[in-house]
C-alpha atoms as a PDB file:
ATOM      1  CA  UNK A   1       0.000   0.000   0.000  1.00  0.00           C
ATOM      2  CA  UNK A   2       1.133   3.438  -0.877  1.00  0.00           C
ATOM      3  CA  UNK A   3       2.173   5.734   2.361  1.00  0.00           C
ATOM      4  CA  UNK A   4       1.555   9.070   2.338  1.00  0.00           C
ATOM      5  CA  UNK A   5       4.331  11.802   3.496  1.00  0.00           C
ATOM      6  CA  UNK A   6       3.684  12.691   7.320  1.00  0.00           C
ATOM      7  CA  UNK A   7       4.683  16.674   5.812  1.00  0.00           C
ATOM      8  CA  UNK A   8       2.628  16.941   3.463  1.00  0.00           C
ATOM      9  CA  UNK A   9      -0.795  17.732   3.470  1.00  0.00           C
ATOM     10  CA  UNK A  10      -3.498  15.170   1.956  1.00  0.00           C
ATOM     11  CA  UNK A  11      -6.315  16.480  -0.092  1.00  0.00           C
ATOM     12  CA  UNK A  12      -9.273  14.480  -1.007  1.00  0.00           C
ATOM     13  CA  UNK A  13     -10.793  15.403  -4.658  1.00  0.00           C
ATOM     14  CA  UNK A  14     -14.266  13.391  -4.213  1.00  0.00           C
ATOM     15  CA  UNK A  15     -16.317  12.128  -7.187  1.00  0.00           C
ATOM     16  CA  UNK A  16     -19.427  12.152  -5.537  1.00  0.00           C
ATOM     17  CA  UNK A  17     -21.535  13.963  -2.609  1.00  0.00           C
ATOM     18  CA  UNK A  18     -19.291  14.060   0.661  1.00  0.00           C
ATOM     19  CA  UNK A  19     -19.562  12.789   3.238  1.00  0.00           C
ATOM     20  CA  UNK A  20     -21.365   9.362   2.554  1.00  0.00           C
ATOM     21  CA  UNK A  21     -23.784   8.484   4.500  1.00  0.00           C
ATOM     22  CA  UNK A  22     -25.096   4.869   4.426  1.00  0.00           C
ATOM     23  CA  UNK A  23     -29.048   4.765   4.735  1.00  0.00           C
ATOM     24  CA  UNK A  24     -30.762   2.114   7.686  1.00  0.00           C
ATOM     25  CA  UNK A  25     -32.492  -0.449   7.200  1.00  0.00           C
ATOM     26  CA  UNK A  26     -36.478  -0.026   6.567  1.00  0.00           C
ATOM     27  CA  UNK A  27     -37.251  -2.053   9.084  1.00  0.00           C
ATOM     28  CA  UNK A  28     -35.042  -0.236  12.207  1.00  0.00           C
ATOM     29  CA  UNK A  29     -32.276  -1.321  14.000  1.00  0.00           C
ATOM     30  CA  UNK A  30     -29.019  -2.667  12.158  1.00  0.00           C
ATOM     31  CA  UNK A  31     -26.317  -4.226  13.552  1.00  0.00           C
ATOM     32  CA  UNK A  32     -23.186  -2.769  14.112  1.00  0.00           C
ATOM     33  CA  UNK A  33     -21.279  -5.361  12.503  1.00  0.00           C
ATOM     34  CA  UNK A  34     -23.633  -5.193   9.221  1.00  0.00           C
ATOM     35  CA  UNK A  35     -23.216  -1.386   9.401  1.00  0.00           C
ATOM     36  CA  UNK A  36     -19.210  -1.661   8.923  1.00  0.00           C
ATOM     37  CA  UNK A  37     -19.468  -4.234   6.522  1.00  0.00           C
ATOM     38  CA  UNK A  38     -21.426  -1.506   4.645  1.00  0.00           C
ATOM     39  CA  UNK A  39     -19.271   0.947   5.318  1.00  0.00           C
ATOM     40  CA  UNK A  40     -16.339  -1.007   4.096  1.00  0.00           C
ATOM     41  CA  UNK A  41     -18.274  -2.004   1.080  1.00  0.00           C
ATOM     42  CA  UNK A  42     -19.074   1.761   0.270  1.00  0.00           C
ATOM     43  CA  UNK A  43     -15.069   2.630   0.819  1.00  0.00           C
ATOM     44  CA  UNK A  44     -14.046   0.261  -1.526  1.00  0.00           C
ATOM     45  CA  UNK A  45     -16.665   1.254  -4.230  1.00  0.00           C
ATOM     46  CA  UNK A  46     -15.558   4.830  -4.013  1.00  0.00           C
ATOM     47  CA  UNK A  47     -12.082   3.214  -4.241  1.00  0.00           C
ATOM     48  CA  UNK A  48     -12.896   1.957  -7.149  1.00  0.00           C
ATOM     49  CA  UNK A  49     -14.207   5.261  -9.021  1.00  0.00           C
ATOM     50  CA  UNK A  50     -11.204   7.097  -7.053  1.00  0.00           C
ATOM     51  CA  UNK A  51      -8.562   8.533 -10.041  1.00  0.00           C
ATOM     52  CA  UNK A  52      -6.405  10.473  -7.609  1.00  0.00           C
ATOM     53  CA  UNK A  53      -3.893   7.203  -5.868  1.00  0.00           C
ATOM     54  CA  UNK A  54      -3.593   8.810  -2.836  1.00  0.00           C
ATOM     55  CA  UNK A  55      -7.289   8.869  -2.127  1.00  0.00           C
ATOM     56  CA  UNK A  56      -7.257   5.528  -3.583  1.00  0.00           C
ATOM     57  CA  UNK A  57      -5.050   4.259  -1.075  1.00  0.00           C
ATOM     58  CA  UNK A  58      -6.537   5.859   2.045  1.00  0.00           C
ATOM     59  CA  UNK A  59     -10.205   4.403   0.804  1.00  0.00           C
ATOM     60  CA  UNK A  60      -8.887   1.226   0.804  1.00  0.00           C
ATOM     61  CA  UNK A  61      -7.489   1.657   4.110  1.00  0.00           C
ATOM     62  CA  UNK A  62     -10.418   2.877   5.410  1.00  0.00           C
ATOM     63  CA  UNK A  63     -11.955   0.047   3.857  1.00  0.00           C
ATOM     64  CA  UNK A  64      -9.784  -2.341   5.866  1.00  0.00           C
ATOM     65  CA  UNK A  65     -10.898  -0.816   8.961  1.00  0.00           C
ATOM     66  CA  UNK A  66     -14.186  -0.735   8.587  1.00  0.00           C
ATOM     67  CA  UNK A  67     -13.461  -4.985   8.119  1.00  0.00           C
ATOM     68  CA  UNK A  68     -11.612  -4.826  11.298  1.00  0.00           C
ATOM     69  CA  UNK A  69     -14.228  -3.317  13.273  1.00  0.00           C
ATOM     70  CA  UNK A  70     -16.786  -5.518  11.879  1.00  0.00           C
ATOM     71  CA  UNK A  71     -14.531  -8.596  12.968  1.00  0.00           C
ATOM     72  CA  UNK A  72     -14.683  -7.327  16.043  1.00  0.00           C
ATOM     73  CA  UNK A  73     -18.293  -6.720  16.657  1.00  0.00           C
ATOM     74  CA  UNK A  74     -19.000  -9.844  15.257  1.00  0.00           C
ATOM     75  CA  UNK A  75     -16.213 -11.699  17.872  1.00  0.00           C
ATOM     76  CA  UNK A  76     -18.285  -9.251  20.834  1.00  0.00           C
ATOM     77  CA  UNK A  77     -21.789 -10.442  19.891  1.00  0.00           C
ATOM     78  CA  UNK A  78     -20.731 -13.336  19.500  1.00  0.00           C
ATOM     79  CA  UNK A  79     -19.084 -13.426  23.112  1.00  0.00           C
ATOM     80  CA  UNK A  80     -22.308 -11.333  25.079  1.00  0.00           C
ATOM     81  CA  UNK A  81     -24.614 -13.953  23.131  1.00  0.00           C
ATOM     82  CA  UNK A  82     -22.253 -16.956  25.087  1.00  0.00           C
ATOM     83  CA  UNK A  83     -22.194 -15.295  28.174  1.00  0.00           C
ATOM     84  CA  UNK A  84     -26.128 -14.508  28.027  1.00  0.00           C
ATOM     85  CA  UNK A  85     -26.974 -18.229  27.549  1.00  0.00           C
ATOM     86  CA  UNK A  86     -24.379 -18.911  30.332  1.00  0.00           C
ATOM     87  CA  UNK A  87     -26.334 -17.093  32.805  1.00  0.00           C
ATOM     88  CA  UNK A  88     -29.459 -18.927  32.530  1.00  0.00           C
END
């Protein structure tokens, strides 16, 4: 992955409406986990229609976060769901 100078300034030159927002669900609540994976999805797709490499770059790293988190959520849930049938 590309690194980006710590003395030089980034700009971002965005293709589309900033920021993104990513709509809910119809039906209410999402999860956070599905929200990052959305997120992450979104990132890469303006990745994808990104011409400037920097902003490339930092999409996809974004991107990769937004994965991260959602790993993580998933591992929590996953965790408060084991502990809640524990307890009864």
């Amino acid at each position: 992955m590309q690194s980006v100078s710590q003395s030089s300034p980034v700009i971002f030159h965005w293709n589309k409406a900033v920021p993104f927002a990513l709509p809910r669900k119809a039906e209410g609540f999402v999860s956070k986990f599905e929200d990052h994976k959305r997120r992450a999805a979104e990132c890469l797709r303006l990745a994808r229609e990104a011409v400037d490499k920097t902003n490339k770059a930092l999409l996809i790293e974004m991107a990769q976060t937004w994965v991260k988190l959602a790993e993580q959520d998933k591992i929590a849930e996953q965790e408060r769901t084991k502990i809640g049938k524990e307890q009864r």
